[in-house]
C-alpha atoms as a PDB file:
ATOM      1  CA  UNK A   1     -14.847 -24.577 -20.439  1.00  0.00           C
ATOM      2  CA  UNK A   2     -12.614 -21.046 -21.499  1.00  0.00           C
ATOM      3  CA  UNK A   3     -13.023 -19.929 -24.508  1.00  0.00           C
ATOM      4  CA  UNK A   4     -10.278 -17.686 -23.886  1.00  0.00           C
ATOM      5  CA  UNK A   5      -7.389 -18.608 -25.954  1.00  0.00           C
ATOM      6  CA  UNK A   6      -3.944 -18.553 -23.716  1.00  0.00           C
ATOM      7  CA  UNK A   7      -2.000 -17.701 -27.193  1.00  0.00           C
ATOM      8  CA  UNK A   8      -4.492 -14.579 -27.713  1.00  0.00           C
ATOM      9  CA  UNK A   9      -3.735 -13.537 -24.075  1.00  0.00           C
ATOM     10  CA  UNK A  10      -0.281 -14.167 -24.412  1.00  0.00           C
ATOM     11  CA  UNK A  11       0.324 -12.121 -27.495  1.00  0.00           C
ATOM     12  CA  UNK A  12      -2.160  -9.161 -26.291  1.00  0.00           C
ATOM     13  CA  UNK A  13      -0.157  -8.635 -23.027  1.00  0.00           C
ATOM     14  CA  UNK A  14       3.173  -8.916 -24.709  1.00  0.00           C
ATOM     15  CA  UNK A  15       1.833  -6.545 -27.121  1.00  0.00           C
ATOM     16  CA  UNK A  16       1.267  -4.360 -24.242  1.00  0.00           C
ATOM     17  CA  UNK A  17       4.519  -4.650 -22.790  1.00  0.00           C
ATOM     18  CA  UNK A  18       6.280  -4.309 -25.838  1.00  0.00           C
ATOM     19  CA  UNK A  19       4.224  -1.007 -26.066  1.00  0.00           C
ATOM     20  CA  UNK A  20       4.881   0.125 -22.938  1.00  0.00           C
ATOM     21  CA  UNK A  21       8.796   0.202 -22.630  1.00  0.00           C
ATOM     22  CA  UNK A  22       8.822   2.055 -26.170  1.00  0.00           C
ATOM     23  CA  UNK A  23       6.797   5.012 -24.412  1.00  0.00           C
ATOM     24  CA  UNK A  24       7.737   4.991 -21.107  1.00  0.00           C
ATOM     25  CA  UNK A  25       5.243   6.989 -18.779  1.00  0.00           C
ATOM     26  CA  UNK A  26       6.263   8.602 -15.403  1.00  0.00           C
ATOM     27  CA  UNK A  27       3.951   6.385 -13.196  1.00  0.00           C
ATOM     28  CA  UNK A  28       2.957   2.468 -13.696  1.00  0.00           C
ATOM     29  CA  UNK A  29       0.573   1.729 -15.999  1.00  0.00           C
ATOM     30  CA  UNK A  30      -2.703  -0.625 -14.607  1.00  0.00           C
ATOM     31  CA  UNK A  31      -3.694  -3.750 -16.992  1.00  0.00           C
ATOM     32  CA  UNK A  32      -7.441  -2.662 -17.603  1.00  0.00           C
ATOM     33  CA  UNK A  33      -9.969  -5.521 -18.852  1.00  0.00           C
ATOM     34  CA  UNK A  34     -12.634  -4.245 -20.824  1.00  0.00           C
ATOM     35  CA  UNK A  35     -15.642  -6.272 -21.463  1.00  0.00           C
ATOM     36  CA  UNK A  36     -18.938  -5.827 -23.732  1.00  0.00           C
ATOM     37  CA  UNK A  37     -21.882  -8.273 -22.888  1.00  0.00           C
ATOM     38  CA  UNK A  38     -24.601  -9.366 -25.967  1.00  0.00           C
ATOM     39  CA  UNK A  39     -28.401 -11.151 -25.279  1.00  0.00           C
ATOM     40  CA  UNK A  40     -28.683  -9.469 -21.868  1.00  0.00           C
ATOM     41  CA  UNK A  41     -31.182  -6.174 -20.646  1.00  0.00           C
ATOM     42  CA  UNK A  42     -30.131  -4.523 -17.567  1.00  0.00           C
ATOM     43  CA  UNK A  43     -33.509  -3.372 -17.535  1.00  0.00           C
ATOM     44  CA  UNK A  44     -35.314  -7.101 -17.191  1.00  0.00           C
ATOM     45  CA  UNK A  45     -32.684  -9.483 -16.174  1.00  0.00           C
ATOM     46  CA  UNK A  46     -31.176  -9.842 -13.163  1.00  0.00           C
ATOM     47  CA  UNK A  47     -28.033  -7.160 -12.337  1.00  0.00           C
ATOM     48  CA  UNK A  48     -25.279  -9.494 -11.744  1.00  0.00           C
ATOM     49  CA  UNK A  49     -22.751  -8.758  -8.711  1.00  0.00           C
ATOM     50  CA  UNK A  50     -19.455 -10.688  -7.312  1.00  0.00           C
ATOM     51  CA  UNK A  51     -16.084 -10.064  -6.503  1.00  0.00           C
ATOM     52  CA  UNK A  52     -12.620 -12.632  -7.079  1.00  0.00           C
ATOM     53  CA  UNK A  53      -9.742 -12.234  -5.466  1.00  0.00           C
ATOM     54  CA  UNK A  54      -6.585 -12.585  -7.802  1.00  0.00           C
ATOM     55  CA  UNK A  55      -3.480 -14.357  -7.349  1.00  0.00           C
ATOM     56  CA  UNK A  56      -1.467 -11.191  -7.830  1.00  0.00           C
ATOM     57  CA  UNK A  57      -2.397  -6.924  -6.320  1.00  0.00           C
ATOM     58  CA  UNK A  58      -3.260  -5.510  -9.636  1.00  0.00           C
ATOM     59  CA  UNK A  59      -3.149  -1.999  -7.913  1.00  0.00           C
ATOM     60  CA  UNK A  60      -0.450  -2.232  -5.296  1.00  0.00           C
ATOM     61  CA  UNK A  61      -1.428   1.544  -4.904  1.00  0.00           C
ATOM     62  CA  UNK A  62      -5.344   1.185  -4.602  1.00  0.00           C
ATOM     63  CA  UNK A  63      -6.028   3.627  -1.230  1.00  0.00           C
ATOM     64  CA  UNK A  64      -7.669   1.841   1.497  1.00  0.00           C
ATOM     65  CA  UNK A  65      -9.321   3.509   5.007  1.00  0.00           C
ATOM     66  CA  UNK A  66      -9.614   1.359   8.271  1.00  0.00           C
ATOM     67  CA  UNK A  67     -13.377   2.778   9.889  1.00  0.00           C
ATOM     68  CA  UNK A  68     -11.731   0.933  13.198  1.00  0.00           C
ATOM     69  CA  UNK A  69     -11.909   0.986  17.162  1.00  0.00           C
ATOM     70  CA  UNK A  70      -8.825   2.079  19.283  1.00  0.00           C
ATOM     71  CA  UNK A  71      -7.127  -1.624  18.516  1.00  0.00           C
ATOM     72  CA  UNK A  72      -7.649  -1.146  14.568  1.00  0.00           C
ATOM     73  CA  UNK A  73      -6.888   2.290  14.469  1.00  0.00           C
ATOM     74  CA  UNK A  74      -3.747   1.628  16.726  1.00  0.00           C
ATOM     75  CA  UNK A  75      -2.623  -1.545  13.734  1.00  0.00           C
ATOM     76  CA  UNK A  76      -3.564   1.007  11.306  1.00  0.00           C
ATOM     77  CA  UNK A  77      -1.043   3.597  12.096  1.00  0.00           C
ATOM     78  CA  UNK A  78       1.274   0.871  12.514  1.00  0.00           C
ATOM     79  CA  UNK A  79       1.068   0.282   8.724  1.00  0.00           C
ATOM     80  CA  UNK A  80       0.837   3.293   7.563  1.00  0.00           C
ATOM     81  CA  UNK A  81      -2.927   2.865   6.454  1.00  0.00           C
ATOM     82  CA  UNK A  82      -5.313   5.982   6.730  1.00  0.00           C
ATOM     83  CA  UNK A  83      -8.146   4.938   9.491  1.00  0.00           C
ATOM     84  CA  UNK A  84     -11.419   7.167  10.443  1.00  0.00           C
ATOM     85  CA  UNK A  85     -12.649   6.205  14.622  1.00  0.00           C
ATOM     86  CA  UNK A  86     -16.121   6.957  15.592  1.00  0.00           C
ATOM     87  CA  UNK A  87     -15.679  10.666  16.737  1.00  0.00           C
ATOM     88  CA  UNK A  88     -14.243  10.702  12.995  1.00  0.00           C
ATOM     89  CA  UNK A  89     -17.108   9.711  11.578  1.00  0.00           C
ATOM     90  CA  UNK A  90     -19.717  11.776  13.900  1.00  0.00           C
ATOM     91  CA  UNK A  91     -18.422  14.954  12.955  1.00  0.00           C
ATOM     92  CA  UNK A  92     -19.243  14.120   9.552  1.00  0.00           C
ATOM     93  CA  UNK A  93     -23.112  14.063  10.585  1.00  0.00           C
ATOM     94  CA  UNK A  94     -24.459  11.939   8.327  1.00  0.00           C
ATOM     95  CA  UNK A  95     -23.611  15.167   5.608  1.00  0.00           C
ATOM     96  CA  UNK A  96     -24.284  13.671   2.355  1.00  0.00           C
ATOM     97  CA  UNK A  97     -21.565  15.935   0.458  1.00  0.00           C
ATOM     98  CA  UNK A  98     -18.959  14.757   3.219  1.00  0.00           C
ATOM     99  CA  UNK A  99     -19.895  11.073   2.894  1.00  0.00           C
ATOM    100  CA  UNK A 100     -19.674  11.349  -0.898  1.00  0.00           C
ATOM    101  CA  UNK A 101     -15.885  13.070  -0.728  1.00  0.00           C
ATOM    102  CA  UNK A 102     -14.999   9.927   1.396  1.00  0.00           C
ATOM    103  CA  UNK A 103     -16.788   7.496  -0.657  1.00  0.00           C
ATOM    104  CA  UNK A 104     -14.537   8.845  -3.227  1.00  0.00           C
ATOM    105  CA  UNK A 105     -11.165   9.511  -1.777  1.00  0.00           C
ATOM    106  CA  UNK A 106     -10.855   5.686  -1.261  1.00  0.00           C
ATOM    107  CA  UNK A 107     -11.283   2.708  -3.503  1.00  0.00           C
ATOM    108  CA  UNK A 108     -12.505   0.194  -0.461  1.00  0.00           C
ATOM    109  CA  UNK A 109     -13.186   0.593   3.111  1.00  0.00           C
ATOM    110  CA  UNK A 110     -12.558  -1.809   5.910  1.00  0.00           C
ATOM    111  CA  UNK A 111     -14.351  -1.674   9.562  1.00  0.00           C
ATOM    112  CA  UNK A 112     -14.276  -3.006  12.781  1.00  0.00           C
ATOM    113  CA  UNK A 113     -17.429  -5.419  14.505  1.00  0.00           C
ATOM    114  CA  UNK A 114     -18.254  -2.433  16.318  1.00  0.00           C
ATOM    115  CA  UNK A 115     -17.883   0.233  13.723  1.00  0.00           C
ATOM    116  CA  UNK A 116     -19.497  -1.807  10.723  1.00  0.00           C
ATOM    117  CA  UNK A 117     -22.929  -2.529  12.540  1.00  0.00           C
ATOM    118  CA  UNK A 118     -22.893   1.750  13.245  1.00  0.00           C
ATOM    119  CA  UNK A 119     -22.309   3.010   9.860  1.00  0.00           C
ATOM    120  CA  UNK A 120     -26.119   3.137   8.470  1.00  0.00           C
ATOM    121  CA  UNK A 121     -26.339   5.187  11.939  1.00  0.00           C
ATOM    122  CA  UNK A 122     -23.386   7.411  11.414  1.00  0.00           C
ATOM    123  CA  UNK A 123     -22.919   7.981   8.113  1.00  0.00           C
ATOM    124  CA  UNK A 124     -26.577   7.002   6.292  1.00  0.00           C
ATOM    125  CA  UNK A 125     -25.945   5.078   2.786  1.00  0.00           C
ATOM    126  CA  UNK A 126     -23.612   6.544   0.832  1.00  0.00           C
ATOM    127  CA  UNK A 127     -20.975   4.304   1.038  1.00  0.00           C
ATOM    128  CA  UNK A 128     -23.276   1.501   0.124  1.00  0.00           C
ATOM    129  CA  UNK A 129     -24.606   3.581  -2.944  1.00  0.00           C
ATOM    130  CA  UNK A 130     -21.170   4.457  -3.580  1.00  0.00           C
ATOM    131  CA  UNK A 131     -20.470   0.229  -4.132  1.00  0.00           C
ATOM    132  CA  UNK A 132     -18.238   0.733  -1.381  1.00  0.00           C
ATOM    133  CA  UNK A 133     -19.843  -0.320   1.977  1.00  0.00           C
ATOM    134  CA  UNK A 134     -16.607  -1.472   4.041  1.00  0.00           C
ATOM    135  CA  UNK A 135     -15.279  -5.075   4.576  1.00  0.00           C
ATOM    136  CA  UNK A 136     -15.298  -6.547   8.371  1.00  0.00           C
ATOM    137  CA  UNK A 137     -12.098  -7.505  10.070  1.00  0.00           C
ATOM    138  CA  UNK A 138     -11.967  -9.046  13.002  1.00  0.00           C
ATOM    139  CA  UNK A 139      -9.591  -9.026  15.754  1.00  0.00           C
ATOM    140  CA  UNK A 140      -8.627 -12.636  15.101  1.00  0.00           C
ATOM    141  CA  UNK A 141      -7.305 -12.109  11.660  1.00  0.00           C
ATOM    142  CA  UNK A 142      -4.170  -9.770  10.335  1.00  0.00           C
ATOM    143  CA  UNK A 143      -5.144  -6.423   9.347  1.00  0.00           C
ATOM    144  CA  UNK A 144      -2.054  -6.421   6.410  1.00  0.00           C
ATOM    145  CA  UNK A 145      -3.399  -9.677   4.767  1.00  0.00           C
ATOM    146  CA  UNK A 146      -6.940  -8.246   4.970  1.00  0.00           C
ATOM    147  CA  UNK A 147      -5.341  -5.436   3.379  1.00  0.00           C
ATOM    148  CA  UNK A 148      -3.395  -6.837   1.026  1.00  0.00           C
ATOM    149  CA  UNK A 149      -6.830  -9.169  -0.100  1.00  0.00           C
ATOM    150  CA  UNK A 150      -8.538  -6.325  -0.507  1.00  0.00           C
ATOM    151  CA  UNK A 151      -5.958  -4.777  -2.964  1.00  0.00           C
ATOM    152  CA  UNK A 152      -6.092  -8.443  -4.763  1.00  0.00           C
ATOM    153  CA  UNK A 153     -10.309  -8.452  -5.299  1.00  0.00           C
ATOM    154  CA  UNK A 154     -11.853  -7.047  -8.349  1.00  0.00           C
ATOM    155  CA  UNK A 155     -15.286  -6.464  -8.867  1.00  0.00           C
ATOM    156  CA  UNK A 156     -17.780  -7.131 -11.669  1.00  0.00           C
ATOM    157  CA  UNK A 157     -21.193  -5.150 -11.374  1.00  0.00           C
ATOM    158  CA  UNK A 158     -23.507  -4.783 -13.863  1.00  0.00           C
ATOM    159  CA  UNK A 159     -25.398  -1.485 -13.791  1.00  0.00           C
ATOM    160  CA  UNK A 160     -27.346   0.260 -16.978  1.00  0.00           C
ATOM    161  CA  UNK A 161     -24.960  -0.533 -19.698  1.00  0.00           C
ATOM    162  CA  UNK A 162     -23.463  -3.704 -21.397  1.00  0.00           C
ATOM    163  CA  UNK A 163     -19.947  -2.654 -21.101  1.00  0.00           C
ATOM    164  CA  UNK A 164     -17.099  -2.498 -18.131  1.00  0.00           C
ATOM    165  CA  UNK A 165     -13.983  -2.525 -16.954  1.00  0.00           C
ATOM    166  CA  UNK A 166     -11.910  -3.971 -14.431  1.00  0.00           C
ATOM    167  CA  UNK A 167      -8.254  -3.391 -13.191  1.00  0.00           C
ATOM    168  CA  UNK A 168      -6.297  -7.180 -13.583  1.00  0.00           C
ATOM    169  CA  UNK A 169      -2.993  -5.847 -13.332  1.00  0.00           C
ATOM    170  CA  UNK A 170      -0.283  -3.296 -13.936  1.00  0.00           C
ATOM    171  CA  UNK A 171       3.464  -2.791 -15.455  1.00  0.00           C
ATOM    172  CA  UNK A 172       5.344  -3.714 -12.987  1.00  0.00           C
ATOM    173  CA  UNK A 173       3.957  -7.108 -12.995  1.00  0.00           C
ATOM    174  CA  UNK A 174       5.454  -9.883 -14.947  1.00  0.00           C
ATOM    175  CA  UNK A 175       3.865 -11.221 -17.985  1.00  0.00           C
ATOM    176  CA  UNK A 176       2.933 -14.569 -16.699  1.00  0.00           C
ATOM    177  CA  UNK A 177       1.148 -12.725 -13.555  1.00  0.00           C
ATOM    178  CA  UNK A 178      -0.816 -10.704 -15.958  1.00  0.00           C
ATOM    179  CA  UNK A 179      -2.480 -13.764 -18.038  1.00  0.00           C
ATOM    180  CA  UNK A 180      -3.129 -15.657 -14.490  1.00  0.00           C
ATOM    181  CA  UNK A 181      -4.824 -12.559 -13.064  1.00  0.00           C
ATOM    182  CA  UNK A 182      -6.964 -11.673 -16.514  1.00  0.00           C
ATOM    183  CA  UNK A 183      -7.871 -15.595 -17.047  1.00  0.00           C
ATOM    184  CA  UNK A 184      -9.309 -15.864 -13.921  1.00  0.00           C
ATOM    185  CA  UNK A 185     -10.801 -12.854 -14.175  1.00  0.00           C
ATOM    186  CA  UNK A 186     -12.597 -13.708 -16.992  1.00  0.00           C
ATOM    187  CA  UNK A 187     -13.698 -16.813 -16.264  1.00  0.00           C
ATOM    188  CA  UNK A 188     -15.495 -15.321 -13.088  1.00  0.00           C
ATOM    189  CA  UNK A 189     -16.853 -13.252 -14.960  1.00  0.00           C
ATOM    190  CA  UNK A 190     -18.475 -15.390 -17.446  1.00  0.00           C
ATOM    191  CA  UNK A 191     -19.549 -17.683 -14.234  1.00  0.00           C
ATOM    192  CA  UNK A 192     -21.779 -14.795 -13.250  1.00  0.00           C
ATOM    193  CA  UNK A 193     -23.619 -14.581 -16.547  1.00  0.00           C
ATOM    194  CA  UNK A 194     -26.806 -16.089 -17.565  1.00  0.00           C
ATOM    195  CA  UNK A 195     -25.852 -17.878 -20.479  1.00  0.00           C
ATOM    196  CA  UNK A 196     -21.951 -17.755 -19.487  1.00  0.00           C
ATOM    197  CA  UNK A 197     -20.034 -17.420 -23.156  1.00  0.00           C
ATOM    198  CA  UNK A 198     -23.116 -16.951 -24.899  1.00  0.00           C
ATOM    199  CA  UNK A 199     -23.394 -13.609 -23.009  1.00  0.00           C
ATOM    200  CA  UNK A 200     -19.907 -12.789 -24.013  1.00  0.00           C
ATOM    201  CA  UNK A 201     -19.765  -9.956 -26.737  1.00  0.00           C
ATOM    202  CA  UNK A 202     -15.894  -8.820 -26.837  1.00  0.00           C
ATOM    203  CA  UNK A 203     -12.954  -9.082 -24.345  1.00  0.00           C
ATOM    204  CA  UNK A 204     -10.181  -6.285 -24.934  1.00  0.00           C
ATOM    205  CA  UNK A 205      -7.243  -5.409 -22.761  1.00  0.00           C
ATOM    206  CA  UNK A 206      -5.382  -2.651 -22.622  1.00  0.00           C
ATOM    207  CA  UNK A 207      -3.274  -0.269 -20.343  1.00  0.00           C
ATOM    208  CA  UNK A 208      -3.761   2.945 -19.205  1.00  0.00           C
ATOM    209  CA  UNK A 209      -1.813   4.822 -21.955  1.00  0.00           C
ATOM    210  CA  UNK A 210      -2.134   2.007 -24.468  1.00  0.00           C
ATOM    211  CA  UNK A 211      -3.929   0.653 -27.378  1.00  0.00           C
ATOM    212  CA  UNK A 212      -6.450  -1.622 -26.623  1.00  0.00           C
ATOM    213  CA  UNK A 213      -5.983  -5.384 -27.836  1.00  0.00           C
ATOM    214  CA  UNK A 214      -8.251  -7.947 -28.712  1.00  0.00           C
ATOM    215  CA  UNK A 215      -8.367 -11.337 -26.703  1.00  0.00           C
ATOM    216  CA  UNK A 216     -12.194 -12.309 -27.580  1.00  0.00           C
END
């Protein structure tokens, strides 16, 4: 059962809106979720870890790279998505500093079957301490939907502190897109705690240039 109010939501994002076209900023503004967690130690209990996939992109702009073979890197081009081969990712020789720029030039990765079972090999773990080891795609499936699901999934990960944040939409969205996108965010989240609700200290949404509102 939500304890998320739709009204609260409602009101917040309108709120936001409202704020928004008063000030208008030169870029779109993302729909942040900010949550604080009570009754939990990162220390002793487990570190909780899952991803959703939303009904609308919250970051239509969110930079993804294609680690593909000559087909994927070929589809790649195609849609105007950045892609690394393997001679690509030799020359970086397993250089930690290099990895690390990559890790952060991009917000996900995707890879071919025969890239993804190489990249330990070729580029050691620093896209996997980075949170961002890639995604598989296989030949059988479209690379723009793969793409386009990847722009849709948010992650929750606990690490040393009770409080996060997550990107559940942006400006350009309508209102009603917003709510869907932050209600099932939330309730994904609280399916991944412990004591679900109980765990729940405050909810507050905001965007990037706004105030932040209350919705729990």
């Amino acid at each position: 059962m939500s304890k998320l109010s739709s009204d609260a939501v409602k009101e917040a994002i309108a709120l936001i809106v409202g704020e928004a076209r008063e000030k208008k900023r030169k870029f779109t503004e993302t729909v942040e979720l900010q949550i604080g967690l009570k009754n939990y130690d990162p220390q002793k209990d487990k570190r909780f870890s899952g991803s959703v996939k939303l009904p609308h992109i919250p970051r239509p702009k969110m930079r993804v790279c294609m680690l593909g073979d000559a087909q994927h890197v070929d589809q790649a081009e195609k849609l105007g998505l950045d892609s690394m081969d393997v001679e690509s990712l030799k020359k970086m020789n397993k250089n930690k500093k290099l990895v690390k720029k990559l890790a952060k030039k991009y917000h996900a990765f995707l890879a071919s079957e025969a890239i993804i079972k190489q990249i330990p090999r070729l580029l050691g773990p620093g896209l996997n301490k980075a949170g961002k080891f890639p995604t598989l795609v296989s030949h059988s499936e479209s690379l723009e939907a793969k793409v386009n699901e990847t722009k849709a999934t948010v992650k929750f990960q606990l690490k040393k502190v009770l409080c996060m944040g997550v990107a559940v939409g942006n400006l350009s969205m309508d209102e009603k897109q917003i709510q869907q996108n932050l209600q099932m965010s939330v309730n994904f989240l609280v399916s991944l705690l412990k004591k679900n609700w109980q765990n729940v200290r405050c909810l507050y949404v905001k965007s990037t240039m706004g105030k932040r509102q209350r919705v729990f």
